[in-house]
N, C-alpha and C. Protein backbone atom coordinates (compact mmCIF):
# COMPACT_ATOMS: atom_id res chain seq x y z
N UNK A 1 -1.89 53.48 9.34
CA UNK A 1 -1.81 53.00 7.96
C UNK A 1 -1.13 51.64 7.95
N UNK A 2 -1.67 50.57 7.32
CA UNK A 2 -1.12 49.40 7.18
C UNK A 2 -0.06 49.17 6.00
N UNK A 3 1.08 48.88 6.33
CA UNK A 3 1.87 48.20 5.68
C UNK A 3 1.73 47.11 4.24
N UNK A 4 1.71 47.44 3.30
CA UNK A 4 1.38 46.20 2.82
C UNK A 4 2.52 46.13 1.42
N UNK A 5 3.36 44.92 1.01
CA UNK A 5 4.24 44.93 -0.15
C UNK A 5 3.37 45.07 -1.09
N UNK A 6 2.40 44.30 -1.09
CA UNK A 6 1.61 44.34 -2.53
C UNK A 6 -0.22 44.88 -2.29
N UNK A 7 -0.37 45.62 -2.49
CA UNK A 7 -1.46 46.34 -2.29
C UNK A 7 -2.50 44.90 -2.52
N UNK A 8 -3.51 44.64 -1.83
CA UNK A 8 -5.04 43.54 -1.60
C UNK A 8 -6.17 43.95 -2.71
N UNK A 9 -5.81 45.27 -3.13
CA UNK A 9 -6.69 46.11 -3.90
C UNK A 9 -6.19 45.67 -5.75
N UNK A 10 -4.75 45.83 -5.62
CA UNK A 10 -4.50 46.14 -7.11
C UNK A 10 -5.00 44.48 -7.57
N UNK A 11 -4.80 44.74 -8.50
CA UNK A 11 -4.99 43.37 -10.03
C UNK A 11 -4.31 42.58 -9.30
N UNK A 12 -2.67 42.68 -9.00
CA UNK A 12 -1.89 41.68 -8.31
C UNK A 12 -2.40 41.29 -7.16
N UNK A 13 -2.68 42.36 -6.47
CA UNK A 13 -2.67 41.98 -4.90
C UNK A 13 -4.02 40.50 -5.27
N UNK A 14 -5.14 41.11 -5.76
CA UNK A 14 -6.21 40.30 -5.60
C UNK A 14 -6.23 39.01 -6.10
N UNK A 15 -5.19 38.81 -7.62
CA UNK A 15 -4.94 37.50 -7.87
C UNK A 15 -3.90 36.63 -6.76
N UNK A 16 -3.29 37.15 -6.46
CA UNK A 16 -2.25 36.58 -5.28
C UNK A 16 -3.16 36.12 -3.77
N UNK A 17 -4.19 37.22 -3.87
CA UNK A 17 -5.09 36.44 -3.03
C UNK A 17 -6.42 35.53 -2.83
N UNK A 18 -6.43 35.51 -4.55
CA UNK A 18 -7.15 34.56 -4.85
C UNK A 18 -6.57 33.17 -4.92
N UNK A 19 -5.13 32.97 -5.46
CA UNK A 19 -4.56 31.50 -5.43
C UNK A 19 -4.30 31.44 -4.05
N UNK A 20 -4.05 32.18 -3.06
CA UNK A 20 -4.17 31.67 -1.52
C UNK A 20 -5.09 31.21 -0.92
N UNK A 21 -6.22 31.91 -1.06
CA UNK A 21 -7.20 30.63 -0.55
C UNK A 21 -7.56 29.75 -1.17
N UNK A 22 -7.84 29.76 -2.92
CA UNK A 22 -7.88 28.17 -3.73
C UNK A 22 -7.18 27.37 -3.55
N UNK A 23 -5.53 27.25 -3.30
CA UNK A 23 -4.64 26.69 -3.52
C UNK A 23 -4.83 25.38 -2.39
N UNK A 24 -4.66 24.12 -2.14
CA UNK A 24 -4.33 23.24 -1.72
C UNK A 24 -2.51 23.06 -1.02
N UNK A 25 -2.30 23.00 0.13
CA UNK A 25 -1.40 22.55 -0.06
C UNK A 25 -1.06 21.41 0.94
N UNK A 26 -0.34 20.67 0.14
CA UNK A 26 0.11 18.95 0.26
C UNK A 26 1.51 19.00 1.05
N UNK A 27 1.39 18.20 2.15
CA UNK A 27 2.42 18.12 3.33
C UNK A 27 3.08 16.37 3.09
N UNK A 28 4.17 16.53 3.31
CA UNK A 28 5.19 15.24 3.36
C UNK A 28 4.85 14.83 5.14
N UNK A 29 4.30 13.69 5.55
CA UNK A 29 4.56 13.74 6.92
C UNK A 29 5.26 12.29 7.34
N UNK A 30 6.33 12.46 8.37
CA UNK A 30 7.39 11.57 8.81
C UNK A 30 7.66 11.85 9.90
N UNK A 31 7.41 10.66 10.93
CA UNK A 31 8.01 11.07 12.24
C UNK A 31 7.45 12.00 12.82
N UNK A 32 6.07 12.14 12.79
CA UNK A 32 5.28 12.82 13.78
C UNK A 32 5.66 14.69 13.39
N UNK A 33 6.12 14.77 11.70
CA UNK A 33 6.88 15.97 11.25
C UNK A 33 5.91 16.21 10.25
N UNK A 34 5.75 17.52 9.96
CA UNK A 34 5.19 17.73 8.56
C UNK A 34 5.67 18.87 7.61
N UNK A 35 6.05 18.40 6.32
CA UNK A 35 7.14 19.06 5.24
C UNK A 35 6.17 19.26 4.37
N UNK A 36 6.11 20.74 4.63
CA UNK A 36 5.24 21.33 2.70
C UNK A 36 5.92 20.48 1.85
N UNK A 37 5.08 20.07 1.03
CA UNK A 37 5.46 20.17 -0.59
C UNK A 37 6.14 21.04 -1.47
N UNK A 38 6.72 21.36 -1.73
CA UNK A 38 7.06 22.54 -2.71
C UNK A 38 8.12 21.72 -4.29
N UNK A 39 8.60 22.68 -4.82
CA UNK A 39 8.94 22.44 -6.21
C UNK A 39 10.16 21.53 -6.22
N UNK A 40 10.95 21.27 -5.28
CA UNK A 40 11.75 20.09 -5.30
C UNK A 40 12.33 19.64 -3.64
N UNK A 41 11.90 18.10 -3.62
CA UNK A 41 12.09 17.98 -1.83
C UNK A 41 13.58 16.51 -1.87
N UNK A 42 14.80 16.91 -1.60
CA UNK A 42 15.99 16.15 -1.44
C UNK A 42 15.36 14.77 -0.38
N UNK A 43 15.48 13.81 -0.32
CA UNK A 43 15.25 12.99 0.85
C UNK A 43 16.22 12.20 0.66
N UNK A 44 16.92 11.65 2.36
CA UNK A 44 18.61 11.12 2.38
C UNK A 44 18.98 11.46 3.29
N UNK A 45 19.95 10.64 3.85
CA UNK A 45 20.69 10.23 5.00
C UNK A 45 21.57 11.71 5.20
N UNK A 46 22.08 12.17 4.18
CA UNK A 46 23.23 12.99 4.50
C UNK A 46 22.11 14.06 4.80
N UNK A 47 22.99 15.02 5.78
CA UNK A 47 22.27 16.26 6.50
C UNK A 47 21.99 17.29 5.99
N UNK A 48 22.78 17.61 4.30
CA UNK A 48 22.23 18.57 2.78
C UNK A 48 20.66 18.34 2.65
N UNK A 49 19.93 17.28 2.77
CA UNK A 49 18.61 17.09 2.35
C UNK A 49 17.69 17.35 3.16
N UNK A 50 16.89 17.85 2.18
CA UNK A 50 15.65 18.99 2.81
C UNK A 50 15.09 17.52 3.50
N UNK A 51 14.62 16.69 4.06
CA UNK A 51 13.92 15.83 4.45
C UNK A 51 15.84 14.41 4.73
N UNK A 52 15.81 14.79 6.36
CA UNK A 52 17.00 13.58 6.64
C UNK A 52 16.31 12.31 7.29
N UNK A 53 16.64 11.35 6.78
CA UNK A 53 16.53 10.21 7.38
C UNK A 53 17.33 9.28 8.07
N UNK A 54 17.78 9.06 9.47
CA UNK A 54 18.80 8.96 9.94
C UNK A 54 18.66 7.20 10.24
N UNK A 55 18.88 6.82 8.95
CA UNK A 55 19.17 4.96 9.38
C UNK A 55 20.20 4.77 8.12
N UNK A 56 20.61 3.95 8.43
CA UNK A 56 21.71 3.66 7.88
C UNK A 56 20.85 2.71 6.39
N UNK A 57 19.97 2.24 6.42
CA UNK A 57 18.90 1.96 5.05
C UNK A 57 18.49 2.53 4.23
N UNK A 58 19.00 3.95 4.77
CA UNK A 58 18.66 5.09 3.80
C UNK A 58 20.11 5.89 3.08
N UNK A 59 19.75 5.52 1.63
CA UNK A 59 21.15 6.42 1.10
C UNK A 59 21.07 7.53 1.28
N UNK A 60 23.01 8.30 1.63
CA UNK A 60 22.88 9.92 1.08
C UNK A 60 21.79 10.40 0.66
N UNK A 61 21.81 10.28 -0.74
CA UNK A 61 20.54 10.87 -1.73
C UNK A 61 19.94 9.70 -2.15
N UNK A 62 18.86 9.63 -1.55
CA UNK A 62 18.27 8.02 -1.79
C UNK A 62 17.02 8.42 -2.35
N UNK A 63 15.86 9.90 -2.69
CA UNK A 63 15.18 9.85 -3.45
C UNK A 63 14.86 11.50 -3.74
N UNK A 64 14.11 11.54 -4.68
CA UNK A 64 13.52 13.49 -4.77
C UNK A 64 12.26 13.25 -4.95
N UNK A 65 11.46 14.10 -4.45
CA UNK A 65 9.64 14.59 -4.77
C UNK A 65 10.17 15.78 -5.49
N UNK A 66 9.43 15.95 -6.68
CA UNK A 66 9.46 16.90 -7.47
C UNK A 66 8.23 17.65 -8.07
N UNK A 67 7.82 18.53 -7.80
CA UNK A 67 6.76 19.25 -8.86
C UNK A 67 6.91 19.36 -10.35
N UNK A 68 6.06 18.84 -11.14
CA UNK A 68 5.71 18.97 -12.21
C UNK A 68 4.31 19.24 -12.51
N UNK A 69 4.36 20.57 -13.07
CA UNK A 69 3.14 21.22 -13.68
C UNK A 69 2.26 21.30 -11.91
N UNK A 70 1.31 20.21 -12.09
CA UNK A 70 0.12 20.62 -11.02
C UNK A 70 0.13 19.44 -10.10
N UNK A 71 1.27 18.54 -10.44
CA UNK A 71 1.68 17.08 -9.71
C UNK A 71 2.59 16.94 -9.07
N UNK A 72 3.11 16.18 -8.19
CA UNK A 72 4.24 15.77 -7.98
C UNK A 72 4.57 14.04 -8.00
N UNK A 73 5.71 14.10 -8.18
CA UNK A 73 6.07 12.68 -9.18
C UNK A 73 7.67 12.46 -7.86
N UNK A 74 7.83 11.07 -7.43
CA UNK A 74 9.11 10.66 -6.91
C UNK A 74 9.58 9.90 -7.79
N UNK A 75 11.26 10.04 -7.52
CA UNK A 75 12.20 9.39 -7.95
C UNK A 75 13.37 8.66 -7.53
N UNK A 76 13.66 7.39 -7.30
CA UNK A 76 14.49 6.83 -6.70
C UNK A 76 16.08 7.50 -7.34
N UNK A 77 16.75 8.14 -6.77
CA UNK A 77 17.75 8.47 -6.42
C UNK A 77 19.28 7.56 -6.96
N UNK A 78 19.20 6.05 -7.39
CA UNK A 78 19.90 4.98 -7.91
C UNK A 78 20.15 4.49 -6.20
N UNK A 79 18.99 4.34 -5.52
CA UNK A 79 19.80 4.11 -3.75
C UNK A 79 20.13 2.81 -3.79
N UNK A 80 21.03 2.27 -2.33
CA UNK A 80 21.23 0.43 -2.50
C UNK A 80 19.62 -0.20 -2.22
N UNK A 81 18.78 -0.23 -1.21
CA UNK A 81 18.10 -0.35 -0.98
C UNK A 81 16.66 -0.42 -1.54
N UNK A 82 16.71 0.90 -2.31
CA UNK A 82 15.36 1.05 -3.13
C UNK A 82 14.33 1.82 -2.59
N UNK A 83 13.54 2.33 -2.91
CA UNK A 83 12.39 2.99 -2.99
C UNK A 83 11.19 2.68 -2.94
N UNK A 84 10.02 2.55 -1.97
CA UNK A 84 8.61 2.01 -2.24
C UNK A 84 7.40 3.05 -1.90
N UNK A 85 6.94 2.71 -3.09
CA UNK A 85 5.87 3.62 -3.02
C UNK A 85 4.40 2.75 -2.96
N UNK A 86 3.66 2.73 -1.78
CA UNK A 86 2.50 1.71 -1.43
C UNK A 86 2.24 0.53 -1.47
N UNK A 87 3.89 0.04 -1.10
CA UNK A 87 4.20 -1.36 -1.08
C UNK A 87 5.18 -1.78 -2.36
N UNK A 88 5.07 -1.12 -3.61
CA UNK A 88 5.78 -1.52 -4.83
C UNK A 88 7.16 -0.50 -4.67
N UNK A 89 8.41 -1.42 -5.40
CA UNK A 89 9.57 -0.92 -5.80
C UNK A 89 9.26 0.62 -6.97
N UNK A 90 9.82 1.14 -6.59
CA UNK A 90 9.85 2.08 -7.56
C UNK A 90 10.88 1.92 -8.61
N UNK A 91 10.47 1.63 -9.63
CA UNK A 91 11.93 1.57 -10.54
C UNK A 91 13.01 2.79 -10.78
N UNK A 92 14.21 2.81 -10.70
CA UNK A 92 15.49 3.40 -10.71
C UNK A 92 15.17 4.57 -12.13
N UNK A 93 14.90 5.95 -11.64
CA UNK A 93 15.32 6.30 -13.30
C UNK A 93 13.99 7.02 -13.56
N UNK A 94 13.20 6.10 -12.90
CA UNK A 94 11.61 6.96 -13.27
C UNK A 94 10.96 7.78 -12.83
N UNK A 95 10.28 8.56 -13.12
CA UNK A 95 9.33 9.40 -11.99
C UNK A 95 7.94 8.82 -12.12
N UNK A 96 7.31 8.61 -10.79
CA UNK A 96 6.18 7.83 -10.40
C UNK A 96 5.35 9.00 -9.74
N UNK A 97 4.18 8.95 -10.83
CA UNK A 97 2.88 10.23 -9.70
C UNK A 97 2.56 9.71 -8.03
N UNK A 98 2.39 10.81 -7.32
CA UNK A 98 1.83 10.73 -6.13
C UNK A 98 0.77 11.27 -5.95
N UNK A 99 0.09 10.64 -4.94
CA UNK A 99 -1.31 11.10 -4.88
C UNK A 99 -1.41 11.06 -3.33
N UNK A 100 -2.77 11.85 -2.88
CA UNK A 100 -3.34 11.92 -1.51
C UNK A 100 -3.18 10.80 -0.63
N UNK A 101 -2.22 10.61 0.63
CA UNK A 101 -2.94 8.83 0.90
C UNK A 101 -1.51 8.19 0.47
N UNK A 102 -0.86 8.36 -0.25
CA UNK A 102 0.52 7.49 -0.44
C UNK A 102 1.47 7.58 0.49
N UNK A 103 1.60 6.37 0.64
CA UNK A 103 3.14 5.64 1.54
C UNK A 103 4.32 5.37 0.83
N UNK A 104 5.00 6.35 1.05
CA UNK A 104 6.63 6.21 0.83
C UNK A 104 7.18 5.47 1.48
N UNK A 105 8.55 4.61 1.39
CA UNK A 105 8.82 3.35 2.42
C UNK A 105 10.21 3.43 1.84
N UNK A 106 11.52 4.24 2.92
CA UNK A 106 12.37 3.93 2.48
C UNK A 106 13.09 3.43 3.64
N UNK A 107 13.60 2.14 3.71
CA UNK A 107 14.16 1.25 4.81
C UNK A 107 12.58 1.50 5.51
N UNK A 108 13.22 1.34 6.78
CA UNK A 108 11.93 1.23 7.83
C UNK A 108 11.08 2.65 8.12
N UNK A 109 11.57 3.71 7.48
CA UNK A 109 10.88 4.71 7.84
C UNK A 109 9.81 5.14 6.48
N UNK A 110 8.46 5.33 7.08
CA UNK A 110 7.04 5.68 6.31
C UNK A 110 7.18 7.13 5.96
N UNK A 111 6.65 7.30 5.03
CA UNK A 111 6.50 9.03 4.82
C UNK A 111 4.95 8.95 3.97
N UNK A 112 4.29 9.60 4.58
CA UNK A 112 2.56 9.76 3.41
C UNK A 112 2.42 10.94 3.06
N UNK A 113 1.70 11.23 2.40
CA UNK A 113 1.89 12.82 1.39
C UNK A 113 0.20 12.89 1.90
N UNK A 114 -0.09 13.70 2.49
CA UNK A 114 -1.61 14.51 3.28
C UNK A 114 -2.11 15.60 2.33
């Protein structure tokens, strides 16, 4: 007999396994690394953040990827340096959509969202 938490059969099981195979999911990749996406991603020097960047160009808390609704949107963090998203500054304060294909650029290190 197989084990199962949520039965494949019931109402639940089958919707739970219906958003598993529809679902998409979008990877942070840096440094030859790749970071699911999920509902909020810390990025920053200090070693608390889900995503560390170890140059000194990069603040503590120098930015967040955040889920909203069916998107995710970055936000510069108030870092010294700044934030670029596909070559442009990200302004301080805002949240900026991301899409398939985008280059994050904080100091010298790239991050693209796959």
């Amino acid at each position: 007999m197989q084990d199962e938490t949520i039965i494949s059969t019931s109402k639940i099981g089958q919707r739970l396994d219906a958003i598993s195979k529809n679902e998409q999911v979008s990877y942070l990749m840096f440094e030859s690394k790749k970071v699911p996406l999920v509902s909020k991603i810390k990025i920053g020097r200090a070693p608390d953040n889900d995503v560390v960047i170890d140059s000194k160009l990069a603040s503590r808390y120098h930015a967040v990827i955040q889920k909203i609704k069916d998107d995710y949107f970055i936000s510069d963090l108030d870092s010294t340096n700044g934030t670029f998203l596909n070559g442009q500054a990200i302004p301080k304060g805002k949240y900026v959509k991301l899409g398939p294909n985008d280059r994050i650029t904080i100091g010298k290190t790239n991050l693209s969202i796959t």
